[in-house]
Protein backbone atom coordinates (compact mmCIF):
# COMPACT_ATOMS: atom_id res chain seq x y z
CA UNK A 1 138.73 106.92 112.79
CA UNK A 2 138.16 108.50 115.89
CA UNK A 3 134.38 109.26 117.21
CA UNK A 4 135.67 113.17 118.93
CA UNK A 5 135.02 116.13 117.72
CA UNK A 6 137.44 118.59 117.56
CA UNK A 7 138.25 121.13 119.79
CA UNK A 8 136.69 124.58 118.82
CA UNK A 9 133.92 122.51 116.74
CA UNK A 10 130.23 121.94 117.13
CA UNK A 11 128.50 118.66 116.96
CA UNK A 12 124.43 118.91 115.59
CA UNK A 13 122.66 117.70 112.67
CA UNK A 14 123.49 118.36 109.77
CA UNK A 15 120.68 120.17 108.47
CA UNK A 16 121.57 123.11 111.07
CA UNK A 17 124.37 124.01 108.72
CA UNK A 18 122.28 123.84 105.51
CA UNK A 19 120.35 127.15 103.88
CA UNK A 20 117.79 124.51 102.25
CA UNK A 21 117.54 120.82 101.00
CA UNK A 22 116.01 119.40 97.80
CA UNK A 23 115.00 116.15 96.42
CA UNK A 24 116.54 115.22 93.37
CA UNK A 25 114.07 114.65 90.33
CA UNK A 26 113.91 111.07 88.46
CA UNK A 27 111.78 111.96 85.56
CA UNK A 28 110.78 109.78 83.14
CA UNK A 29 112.47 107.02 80.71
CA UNK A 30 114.19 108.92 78.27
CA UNK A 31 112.13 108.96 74.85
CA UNK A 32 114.34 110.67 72.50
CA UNK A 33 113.16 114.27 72.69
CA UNK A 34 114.85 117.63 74.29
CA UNK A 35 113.92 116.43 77.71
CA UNK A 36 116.26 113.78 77.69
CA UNK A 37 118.74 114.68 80.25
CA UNK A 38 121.96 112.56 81.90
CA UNK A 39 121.46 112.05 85.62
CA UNK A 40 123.48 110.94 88.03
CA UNK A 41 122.62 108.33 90.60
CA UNK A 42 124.03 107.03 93.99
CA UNK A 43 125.80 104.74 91.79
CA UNK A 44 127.50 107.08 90.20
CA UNK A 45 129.63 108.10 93.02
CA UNK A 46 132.60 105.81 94.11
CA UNK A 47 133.29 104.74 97.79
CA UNK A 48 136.64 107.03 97.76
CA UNK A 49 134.49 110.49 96.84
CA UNK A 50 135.12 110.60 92.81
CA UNK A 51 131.80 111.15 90.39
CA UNK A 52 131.96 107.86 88.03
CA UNK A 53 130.12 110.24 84.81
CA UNK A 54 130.50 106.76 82.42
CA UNK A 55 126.67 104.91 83.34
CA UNK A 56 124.67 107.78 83.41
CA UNK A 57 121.14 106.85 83.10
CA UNK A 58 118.74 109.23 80.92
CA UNK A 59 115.86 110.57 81.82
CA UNK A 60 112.85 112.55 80.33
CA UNK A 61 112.45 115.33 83.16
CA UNK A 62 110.35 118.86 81.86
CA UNK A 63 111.75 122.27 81.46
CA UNK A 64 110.11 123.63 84.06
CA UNK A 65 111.24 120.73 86.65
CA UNK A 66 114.97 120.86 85.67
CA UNK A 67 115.10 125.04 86.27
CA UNK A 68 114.40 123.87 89.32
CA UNK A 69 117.08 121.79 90.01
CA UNK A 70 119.86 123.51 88.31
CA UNK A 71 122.82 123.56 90.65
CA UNK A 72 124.50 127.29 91.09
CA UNK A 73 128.09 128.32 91.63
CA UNK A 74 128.69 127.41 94.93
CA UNK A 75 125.82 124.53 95.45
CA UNK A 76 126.79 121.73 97.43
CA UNK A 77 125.81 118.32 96.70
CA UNK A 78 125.62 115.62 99.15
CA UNK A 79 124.52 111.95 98.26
C-alpha cells in the first residue's frame, strides 16, 4: 500500500472531518431485565471489515444512557 495521498485530496486528522465523536457505553453485566441489550465489541469486527453479530456480549445499560447512543440514518461508526 502506498503512503501518498492522492492528488486533489487533503491529508489532516481525522477528527477535522467528523461533526462529533462519542464513547461507546459498556453498562453493566446483563441481569435479566429490559436493560439487557447486545453490544458489540472490537471483537466483533473481522480484520477484512465484516461485523461478526454471533458473540455478542450483553449488557445492562439504562434507558436514558442507550437514547443516547442510538445510531441515526446516516451515523458512521468507526472502531
Amino acid at each position: 500500500m502506498s503512503n501518498q495521498v492522492p492528488e486533489g485530496w487533503t491529508e489532516a486528522p481525522l477528527g477535522k472531518f467528523v461533526a462529533s465523536s462519542t464513547a461507546g457505553e459498556w453498562g453493566q453485566e446483563g441481569n435479566g431485565d429490559f436493560n439487557d441489550i447486545p453490544v458489540l465489541r472490537a471483537t466483533n469486527f473481522t480484520s477484512s471489515g465484516i461485523i461478526n453479530y454471533k458473540k455478542l456480549a450483553i449488557r445492562n445499560i439504562d434507558e436514558k444512557k442507550r437514547d443516547k447512543k442510538t445510531l441515526s440514518y446516516g451515523d458512521i461508526v468507526i472502531e
